[in-house]
N, C-alpha and C. Protein backbone atom coordinates (compact mmCIF):
# COMPACT_ATOMS: atom_id res chain seq x y z
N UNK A 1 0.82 -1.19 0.00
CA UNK A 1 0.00 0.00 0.00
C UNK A 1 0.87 1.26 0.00
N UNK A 2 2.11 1.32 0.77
CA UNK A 2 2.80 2.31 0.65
C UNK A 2 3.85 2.05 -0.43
N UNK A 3 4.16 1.35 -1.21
CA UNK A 3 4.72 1.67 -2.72
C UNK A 3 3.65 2.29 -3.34
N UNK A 4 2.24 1.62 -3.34
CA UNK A 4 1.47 2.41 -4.39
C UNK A 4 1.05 3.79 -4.09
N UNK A 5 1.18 3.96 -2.97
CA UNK A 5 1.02 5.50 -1.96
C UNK A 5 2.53 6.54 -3.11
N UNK A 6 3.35 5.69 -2.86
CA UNK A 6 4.47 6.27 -3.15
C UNK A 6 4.41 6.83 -4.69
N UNK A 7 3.90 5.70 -5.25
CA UNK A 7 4.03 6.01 -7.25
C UNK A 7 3.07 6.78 -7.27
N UNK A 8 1.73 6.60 -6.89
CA UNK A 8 0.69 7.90 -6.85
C UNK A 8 1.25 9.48 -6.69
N UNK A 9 2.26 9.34 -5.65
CA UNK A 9 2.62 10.58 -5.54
C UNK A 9 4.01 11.08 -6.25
N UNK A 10 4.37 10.00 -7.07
CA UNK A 10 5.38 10.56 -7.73
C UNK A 10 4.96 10.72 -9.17
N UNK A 11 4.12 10.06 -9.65
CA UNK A 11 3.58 9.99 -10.96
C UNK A 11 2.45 11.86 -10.92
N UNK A 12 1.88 12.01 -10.04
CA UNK A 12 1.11 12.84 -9.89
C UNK A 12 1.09 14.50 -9.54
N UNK A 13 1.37 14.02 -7.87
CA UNK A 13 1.72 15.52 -7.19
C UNK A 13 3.04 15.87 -6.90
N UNK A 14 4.09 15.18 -7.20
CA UNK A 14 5.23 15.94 -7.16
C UNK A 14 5.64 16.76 -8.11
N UNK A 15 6.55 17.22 -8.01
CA UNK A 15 7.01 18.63 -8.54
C UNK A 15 7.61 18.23 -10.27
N UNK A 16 8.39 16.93 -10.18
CA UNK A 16 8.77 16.41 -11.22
C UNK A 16 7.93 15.03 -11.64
N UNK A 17 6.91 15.34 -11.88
CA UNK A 17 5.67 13.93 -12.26
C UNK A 17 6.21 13.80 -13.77
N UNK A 18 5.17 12.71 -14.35
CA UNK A 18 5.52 12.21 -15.85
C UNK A 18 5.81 13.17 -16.50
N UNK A 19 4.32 13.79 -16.20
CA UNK A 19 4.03 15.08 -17.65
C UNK A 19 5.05 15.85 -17.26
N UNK A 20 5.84 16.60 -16.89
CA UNK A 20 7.19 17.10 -16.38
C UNK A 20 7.74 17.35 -17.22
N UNK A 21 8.21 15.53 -16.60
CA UNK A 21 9.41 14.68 -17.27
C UNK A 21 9.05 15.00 -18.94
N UNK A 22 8.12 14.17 -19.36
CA UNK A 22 7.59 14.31 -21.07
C UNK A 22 7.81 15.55 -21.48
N UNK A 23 7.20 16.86 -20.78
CA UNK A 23 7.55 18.38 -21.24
C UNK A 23 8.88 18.79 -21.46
N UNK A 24 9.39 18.32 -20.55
CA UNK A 24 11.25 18.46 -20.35
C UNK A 24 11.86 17.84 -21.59
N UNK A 25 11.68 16.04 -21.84
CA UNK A 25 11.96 15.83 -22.91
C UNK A 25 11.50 16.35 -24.21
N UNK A 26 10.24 17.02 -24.42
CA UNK A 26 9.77 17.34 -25.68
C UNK A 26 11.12 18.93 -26.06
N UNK A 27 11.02 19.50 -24.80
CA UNK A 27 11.43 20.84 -25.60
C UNK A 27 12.98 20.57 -25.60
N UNK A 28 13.50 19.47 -24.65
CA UNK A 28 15.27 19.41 -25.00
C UNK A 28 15.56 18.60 -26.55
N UNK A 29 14.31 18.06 -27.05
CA UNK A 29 14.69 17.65 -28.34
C UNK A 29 14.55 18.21 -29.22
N UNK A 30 13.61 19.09 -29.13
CA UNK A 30 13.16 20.80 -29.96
C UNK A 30 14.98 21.23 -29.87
N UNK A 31 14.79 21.89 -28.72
CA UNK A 31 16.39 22.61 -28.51
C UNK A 31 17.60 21.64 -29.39
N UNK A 32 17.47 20.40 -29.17
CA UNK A 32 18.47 19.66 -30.11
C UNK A 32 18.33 19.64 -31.33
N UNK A 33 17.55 19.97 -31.54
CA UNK A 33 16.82 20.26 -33.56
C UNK A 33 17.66 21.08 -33.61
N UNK A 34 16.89 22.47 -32.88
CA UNK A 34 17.76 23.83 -33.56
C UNK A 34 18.99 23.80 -32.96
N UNK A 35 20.26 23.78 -32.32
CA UNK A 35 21.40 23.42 -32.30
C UNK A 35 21.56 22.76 -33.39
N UNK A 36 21.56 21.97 -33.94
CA UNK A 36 21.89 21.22 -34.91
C UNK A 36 21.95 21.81 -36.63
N UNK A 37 20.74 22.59 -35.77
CA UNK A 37 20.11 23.59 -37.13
C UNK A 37 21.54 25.11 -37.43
N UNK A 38 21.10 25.33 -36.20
CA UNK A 38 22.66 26.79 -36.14
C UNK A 38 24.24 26.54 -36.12
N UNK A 39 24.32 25.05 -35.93
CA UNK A 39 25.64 24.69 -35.87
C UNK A 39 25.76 24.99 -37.53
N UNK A 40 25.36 24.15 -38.18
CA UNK A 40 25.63 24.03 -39.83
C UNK A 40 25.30 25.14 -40.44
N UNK A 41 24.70 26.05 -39.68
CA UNK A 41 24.61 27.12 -40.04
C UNK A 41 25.97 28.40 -39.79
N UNK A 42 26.68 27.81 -38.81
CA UNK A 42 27.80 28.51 -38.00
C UNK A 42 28.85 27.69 -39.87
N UNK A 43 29.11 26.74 -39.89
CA UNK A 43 29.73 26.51 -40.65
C UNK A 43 29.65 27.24 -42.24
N UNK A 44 28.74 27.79 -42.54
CA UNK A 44 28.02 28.04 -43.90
C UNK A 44 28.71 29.78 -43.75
N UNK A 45 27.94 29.98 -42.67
CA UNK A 45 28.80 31.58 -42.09
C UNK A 45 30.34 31.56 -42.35
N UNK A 46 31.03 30.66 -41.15
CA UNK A 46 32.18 31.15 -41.82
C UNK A 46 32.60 30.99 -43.01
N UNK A 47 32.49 29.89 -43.50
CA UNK A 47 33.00 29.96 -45.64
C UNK A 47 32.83 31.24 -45.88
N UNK A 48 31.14 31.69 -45.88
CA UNK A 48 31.38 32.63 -46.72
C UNK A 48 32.14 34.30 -45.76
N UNK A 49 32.13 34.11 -44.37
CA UNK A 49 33.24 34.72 -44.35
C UNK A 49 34.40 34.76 -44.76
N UNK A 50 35.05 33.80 -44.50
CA UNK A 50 36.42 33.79 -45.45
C UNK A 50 36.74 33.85 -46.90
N UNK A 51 35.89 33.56 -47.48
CA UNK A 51 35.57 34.31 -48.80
C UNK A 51 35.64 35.69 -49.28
N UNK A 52 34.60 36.28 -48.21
CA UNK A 52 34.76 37.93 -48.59
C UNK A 52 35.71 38.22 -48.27
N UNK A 53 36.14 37.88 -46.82
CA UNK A 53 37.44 38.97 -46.34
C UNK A 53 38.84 38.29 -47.45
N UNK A 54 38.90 37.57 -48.26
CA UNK A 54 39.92 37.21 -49.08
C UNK A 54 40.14 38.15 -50.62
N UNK A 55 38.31 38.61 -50.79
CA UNK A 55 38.93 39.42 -51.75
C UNK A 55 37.73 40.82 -51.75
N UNK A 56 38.79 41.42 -52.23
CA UNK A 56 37.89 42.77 -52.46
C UNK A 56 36.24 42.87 -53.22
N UNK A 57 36.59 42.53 -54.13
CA UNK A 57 35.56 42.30 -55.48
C UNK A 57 34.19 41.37 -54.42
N UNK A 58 34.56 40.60 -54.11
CA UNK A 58 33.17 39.72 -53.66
C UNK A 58 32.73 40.41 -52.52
N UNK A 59 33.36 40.93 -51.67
CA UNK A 59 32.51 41.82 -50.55
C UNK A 59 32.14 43.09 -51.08
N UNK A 60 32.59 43.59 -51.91
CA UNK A 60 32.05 44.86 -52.81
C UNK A 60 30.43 44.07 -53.59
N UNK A 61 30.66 42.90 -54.18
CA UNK A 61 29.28 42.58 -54.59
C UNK A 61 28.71 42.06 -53.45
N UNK A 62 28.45 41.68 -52.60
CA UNK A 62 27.89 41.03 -51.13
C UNK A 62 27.21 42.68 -50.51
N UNK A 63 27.67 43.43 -50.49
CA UNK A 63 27.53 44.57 -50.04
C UNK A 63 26.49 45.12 -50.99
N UNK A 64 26.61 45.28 -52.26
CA UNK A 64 25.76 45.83 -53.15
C UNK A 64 24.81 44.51 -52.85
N UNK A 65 24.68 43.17 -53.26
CA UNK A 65 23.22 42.50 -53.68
C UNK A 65 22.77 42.03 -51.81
N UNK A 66 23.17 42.44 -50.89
CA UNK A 66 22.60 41.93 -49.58
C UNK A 66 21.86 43.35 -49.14
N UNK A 67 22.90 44.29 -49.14
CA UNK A 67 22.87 45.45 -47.93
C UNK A 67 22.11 46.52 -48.90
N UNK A 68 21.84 46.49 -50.58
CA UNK A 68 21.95 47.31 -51.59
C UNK A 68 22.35 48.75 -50.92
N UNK A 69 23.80 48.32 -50.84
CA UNK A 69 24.51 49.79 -51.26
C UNK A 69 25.45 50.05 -52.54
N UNK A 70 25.62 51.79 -52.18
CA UNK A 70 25.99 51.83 -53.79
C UNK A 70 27.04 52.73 -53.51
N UNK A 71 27.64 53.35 -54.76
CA UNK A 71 28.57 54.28 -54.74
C UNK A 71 28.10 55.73 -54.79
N UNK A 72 29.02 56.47 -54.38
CA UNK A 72 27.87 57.97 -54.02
C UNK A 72 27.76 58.53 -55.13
N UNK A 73 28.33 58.17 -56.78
CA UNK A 73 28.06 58.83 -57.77
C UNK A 73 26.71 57.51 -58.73
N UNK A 74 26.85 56.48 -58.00
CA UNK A 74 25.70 55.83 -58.90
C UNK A 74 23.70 55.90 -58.16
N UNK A 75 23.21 55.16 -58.66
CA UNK A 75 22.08 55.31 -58.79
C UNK A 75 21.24 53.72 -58.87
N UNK A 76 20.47 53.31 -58.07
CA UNK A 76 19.77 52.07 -57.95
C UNK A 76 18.76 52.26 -58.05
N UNK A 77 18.47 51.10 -58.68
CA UNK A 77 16.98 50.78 -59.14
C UNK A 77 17.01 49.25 -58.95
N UNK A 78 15.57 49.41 -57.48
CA UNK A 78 15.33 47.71 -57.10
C UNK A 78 13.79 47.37 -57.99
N UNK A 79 14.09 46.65 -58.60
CA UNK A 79 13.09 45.80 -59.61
C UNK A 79 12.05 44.53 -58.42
N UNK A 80 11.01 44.91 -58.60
CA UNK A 80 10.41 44.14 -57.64
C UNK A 80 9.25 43.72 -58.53
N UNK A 81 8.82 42.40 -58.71
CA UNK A 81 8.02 41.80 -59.56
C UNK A 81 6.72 42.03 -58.84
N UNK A 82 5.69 42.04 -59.85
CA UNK A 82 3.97 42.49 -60.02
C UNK A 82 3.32 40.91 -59.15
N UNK A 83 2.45 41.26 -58.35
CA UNK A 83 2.04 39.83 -57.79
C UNK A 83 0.84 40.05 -58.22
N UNK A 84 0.62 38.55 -59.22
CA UNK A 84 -0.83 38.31 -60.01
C UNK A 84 -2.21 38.35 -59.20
N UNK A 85 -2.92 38.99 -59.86
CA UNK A 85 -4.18 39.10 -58.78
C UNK A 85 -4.97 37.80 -59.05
C-alpha cells in the first residue's frame, strides 16, 4: 500500500511527475533540432566569411546585392516583380 502511496505521488503531485518529465523531454529535443540547425549554419557563415574577407571584389558585390549599397556617384533601381491578382 505504501509503494502504491508512493508512485501515486510521484507519478502525480510531485514537482517532477511524468508530464514534467515528457515536457522536459519534448522541448530538449526541440532545442536539439535547432542546435543542430545553427551549428551548420555557424559553418556556412564562416565559408562565406572567409571568402569575402579574401577578396575585395566579392565583398564589394555582397555589399551591393545583400545590404543594396551603392557608390555615391551611382544610382539604384530595385526591380520588384507584379504579384498576379
Amino acid at each position: 500500500m505504501t509503494g502504491l502511496g508512493f508512485l501515486i505521488w510521484m507519478f502525480v503531485f510531485d514537482a517532477n511527475d511524468f508530464v514534467k518529465q515528457y515536457e522536459m523531454y519534448s522541448k530538449w529535443r526541440e532545442l536539439q533540432t535547432e542546435r543542430d540547425y545553427y551549428l551548420k549554419n555557424i559553418e556556412s557563415v564562416k565559408k562565406d566569411r572567409a571568402e569575402l574577407l579574401s577578396s575585395p571584389e566579392l565583398l564589394e558585390k555582397f555589399a551591393r546585392e545583400k545590404y543594396i549599397m551603392k557608390r555615391p556617384s551611382e544610382d539604384v533601381f530595385i526591380l520588384v516583380p507584379q504579384e498576379e491578382n
